[in-house]
PDB file of N, CA and C in Angstrom:
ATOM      1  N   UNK A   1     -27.888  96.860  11.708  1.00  0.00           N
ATOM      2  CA  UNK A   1     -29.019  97.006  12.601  1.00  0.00           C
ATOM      3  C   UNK A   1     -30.144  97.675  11.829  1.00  0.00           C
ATOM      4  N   UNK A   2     -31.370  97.434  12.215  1.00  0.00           N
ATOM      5  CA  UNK A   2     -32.382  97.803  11.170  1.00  0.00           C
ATOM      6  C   UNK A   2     -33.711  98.457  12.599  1.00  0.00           C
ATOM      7  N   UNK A   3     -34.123  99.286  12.028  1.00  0.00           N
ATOM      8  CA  UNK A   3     -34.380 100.280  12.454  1.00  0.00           C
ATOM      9  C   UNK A   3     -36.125 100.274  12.344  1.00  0.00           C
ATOM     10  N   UNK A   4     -37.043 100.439  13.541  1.00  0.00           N
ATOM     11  CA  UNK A   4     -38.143 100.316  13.015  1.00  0.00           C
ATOM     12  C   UNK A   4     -38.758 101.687  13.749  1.00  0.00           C
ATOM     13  N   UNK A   5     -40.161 102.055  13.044  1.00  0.00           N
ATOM     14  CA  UNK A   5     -40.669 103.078  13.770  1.00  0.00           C
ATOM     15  C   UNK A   5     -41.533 102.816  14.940  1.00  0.00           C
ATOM     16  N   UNK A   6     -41.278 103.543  16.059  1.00  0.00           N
ATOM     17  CA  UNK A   6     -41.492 103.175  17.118  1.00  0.00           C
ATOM     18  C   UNK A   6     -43.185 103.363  17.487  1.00  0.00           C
ATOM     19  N   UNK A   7     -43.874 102.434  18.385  1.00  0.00           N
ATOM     20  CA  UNK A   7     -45.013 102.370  19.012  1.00  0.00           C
ATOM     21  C   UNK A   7     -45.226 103.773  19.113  1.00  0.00           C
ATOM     22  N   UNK A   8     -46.210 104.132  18.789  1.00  0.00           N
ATOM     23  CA  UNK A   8     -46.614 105.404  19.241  1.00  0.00           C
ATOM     24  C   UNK A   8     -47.341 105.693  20.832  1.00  0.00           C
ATOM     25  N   UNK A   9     -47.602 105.215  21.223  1.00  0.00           N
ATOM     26  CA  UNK A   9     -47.970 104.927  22.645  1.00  0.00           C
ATOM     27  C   UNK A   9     -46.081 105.267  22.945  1.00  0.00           C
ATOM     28  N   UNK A  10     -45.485 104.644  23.186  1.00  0.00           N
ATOM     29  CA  UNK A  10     -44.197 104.800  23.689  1.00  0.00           C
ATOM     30  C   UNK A  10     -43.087 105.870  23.035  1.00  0.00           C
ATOM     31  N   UNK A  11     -44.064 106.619  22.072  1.00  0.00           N
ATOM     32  CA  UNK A  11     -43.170 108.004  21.256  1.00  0.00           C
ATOM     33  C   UNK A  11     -43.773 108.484  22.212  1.00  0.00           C
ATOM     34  N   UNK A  12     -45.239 108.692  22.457  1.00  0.00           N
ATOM     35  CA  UNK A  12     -45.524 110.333  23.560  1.00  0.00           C
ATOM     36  C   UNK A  12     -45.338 110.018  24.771  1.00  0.00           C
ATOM     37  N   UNK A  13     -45.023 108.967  25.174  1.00  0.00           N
ATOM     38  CA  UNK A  13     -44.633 108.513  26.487  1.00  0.00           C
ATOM     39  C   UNK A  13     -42.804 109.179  26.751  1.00  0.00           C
ATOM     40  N   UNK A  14     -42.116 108.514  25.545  1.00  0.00           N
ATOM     41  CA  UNK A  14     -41.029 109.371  25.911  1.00  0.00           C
ATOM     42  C   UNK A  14     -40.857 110.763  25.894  1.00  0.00           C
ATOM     43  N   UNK A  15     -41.764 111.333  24.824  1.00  0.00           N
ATOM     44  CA  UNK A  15     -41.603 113.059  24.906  1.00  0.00           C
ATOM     45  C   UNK A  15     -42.387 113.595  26.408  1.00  0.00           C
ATOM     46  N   UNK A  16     -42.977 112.628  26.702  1.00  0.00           N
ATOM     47  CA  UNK A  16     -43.535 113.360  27.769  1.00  0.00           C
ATOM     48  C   UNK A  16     -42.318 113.667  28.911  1.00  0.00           C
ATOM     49  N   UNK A  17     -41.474 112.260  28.781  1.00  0.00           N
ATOM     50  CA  UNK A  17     -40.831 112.361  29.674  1.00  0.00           C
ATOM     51  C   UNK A  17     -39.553 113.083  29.788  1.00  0.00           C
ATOM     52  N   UNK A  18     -39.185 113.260  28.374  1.00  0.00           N
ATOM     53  CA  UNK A  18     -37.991 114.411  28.435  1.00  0.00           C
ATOM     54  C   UNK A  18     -38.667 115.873  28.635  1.00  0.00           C
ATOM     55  N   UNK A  19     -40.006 116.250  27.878  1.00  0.00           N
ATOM     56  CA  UNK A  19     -40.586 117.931  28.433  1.00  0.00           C
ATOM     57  C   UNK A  19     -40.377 117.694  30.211  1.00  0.00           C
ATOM     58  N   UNK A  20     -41.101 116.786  30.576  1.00  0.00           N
ATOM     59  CA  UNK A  20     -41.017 116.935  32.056  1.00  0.00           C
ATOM     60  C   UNK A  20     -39.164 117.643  32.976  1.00  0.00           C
ATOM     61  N   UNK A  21     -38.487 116.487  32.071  1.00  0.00           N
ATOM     62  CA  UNK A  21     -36.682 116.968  32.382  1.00  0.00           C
ATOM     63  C   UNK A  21     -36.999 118.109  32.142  1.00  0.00           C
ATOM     64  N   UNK A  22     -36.805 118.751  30.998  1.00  0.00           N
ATOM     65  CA  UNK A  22     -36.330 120.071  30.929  1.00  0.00           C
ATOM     66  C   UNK A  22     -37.326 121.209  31.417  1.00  0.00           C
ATOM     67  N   UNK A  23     -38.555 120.830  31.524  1.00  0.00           N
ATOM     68  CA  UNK A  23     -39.444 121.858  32.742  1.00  0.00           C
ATOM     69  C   UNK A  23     -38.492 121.993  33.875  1.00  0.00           C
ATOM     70  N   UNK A  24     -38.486 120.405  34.331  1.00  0.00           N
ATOM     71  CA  UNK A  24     -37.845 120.564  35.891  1.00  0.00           C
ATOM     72  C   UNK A  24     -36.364 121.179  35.906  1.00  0.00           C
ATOM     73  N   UNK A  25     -36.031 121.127  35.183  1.00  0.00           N
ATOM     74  CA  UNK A  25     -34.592 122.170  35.016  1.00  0.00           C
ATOM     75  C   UNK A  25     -34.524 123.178  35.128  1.00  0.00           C
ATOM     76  N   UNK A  26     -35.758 123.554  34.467  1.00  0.00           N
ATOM     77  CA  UNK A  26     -35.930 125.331  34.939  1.00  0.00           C
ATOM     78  C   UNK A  26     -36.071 126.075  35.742  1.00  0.00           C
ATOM     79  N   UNK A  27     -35.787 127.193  36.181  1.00  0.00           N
ATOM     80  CA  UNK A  27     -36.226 127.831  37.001  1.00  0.00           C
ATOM     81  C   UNK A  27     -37.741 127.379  37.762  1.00  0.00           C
ATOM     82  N   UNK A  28     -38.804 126.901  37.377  1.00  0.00           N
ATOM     83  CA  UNK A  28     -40.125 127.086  37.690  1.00  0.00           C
ATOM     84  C   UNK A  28     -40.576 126.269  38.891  1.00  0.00           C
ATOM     85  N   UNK A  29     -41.373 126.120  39.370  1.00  0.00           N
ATOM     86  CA  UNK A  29     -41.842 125.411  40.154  1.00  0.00           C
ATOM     87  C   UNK A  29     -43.560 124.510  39.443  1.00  0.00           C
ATOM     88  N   UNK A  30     -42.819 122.642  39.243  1.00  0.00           N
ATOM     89  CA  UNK A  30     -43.640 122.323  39.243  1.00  0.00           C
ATOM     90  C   UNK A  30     -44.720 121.692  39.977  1.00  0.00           C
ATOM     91  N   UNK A  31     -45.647 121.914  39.966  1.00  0.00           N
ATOM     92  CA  UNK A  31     -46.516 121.066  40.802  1.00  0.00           C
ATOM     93  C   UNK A  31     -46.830 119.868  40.968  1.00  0.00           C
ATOM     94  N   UNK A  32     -45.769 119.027  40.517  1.00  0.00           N
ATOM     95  CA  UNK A  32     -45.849 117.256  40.620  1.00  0.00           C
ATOM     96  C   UNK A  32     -45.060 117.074  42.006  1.00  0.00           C
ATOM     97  N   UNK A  33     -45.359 116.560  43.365  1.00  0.00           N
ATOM     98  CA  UNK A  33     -44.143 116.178  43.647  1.00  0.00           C
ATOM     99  C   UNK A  33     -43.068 115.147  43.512  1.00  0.00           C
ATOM    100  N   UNK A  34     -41.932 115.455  43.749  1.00  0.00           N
ATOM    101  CA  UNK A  34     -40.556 114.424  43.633  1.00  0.00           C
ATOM    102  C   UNK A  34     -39.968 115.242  42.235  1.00  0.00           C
ATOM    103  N   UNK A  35     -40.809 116.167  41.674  1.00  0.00           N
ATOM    104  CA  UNK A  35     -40.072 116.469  40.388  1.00  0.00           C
ATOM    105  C   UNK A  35     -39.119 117.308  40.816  1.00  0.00           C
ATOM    106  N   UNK A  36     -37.323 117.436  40.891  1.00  0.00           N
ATOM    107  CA  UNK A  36     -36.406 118.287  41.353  1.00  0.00           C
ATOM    108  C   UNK A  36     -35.608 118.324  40.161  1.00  0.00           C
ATOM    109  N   UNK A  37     -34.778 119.314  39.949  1.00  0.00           N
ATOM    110  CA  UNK A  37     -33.732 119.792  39.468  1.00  0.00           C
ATOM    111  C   UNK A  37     -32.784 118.523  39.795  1.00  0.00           C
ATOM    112  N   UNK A  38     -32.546 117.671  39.853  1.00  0.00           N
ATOM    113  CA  UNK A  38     -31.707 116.765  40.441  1.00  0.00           C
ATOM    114  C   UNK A  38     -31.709 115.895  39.672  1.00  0.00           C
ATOM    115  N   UNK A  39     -32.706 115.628  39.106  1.00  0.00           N
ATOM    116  CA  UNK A  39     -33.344 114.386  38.486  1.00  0.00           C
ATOM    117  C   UNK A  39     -33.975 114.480  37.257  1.00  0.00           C
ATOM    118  N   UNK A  40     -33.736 115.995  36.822  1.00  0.00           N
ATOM    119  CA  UNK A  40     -34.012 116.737  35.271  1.00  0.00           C
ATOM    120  C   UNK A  40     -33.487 115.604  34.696  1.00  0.00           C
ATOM    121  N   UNK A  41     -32.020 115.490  34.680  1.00  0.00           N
ATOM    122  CA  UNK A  41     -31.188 114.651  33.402  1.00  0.00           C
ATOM    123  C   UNK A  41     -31.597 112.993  33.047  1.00  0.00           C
ATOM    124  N   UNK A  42     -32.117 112.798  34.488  1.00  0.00           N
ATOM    125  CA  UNK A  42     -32.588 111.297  34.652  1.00  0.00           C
ATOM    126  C   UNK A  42     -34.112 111.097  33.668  1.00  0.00           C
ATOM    127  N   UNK A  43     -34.651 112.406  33.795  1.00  0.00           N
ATOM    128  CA  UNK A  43     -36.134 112.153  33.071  1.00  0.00           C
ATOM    129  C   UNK A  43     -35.573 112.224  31.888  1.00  0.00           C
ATOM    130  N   UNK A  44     -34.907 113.211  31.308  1.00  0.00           N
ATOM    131  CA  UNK A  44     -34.455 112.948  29.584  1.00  0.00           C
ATOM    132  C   UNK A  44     -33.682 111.740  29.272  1.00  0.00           C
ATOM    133  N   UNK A  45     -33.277 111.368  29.766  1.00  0.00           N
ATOM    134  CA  UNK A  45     -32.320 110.188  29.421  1.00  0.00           C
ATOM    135  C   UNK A  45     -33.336 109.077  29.602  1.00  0.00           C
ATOM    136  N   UNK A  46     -34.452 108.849  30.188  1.00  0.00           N
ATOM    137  CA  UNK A  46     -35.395 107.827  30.510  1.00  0.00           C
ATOM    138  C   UNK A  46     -35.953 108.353  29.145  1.00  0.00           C
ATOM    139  N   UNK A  47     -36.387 109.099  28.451  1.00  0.00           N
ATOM    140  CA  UNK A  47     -37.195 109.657  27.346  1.00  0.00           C
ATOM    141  C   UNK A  47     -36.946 109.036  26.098  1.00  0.00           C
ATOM    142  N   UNK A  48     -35.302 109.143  26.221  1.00  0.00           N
ATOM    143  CA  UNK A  48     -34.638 108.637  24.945  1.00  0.00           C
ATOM    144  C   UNK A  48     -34.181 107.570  25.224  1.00  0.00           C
ATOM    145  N   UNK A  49     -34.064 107.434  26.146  1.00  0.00           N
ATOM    146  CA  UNK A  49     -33.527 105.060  26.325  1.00  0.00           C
ATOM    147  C   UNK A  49     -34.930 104.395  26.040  1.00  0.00           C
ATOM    148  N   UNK A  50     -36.299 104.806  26.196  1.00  0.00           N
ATOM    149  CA  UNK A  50     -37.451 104.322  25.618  1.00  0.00           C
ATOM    150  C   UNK A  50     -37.835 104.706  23.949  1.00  0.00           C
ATOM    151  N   UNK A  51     -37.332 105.693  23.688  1.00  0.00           N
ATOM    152  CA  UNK A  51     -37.713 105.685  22.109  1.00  0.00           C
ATOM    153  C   UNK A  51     -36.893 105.162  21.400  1.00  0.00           C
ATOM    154  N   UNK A  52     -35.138 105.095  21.692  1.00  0.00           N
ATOM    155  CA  UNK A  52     -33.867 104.069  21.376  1.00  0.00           C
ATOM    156  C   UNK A  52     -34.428 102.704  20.913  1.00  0.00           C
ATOM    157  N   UNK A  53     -35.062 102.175  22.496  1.00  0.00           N
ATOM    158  CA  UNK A  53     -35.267 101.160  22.508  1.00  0.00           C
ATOM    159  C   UNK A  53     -36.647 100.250  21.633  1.00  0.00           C
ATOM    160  N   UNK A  54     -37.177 101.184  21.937  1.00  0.00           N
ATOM    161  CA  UNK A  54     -38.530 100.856  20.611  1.00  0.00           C
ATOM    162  C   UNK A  54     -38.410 100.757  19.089  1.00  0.00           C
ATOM    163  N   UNK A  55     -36.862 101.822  19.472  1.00  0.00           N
ATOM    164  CA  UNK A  55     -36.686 102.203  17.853  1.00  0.00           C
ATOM    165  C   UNK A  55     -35.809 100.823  16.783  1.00  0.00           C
ATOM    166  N   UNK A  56     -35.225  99.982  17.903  1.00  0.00           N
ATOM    167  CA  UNK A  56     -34.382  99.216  17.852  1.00  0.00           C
ATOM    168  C   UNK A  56     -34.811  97.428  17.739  1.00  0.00           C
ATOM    169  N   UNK A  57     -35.772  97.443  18.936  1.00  0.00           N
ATOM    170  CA  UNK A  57     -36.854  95.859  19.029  1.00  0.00           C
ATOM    171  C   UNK A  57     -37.756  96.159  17.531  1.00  0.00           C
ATOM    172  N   UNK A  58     -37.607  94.544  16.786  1.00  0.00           N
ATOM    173  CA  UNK A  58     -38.683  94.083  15.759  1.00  0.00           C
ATOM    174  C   UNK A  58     -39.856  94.722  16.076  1.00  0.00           C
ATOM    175  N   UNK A  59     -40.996  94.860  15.344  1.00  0.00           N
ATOM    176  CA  UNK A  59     -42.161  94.944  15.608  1.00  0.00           C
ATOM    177  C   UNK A  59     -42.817  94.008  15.971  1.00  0.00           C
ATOM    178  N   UNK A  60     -44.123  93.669  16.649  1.00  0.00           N
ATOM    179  CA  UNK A  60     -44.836  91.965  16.725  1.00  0.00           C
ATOM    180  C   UNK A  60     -45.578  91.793  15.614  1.00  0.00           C
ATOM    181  N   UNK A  61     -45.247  90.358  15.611  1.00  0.00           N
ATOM    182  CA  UNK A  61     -45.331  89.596  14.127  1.00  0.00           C
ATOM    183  C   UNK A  61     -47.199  89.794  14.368  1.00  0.00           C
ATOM    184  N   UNK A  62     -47.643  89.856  13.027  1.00  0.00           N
ATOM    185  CA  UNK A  62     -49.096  90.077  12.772  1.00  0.00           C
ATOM    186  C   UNK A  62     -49.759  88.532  13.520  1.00  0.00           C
ATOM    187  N   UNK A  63     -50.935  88.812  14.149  1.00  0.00           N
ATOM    188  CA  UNK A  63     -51.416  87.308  14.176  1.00  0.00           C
ATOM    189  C   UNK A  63     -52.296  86.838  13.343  1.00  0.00           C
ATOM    190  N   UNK A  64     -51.663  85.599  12.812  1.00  0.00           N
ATOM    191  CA  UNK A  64     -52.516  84.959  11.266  1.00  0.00           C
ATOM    192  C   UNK A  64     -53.313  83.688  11.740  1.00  0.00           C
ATOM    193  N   UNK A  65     -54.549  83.974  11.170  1.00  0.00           N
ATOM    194  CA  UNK A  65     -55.128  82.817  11.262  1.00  0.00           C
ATOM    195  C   UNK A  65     -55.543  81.691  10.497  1.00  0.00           C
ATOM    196  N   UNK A  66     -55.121  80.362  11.299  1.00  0.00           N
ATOM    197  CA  UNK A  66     -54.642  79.202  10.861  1.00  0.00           C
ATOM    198  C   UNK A  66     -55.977  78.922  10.864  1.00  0.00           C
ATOM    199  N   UNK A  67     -56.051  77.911   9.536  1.00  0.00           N
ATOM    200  CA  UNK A  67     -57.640  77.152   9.442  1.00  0.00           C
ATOM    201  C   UNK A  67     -57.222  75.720   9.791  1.00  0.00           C
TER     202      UNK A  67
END
């Protein structure tokens, strides 16, 4: 399996989404609603099944132009 570096659009998309898990894990109260302690593990695991997965799909082929 060959390994590519992932979209960057979809790297801070996943870190966003695992900080969010482990905020909501904490003690704190965030001010998003639906964000619960319940659903901490679900946001990290959504974080890293998107950077996995980016990390894993080809890149798109360049578009060349045909004369």
């Amino acid at each position: 399996m060959e390994l590519h570096a992932p979209n960057i659009v979809l790297f801070v998309i996943s870190g966003c989404l695992a900080m969010i898990g482990v905020l909501a894990s904490l003690p704190i109260g965030l001010p998003i609603p639906g964000i619960i302690t319940d659903n901490a593990g679900l946001y990290i695991f959504l974080g890293w099944f998107l950077l996995s997965v980016a990390s894993a799909l080809p890149p798109r082929a360049a578009k060349v132009a045909t004369q």
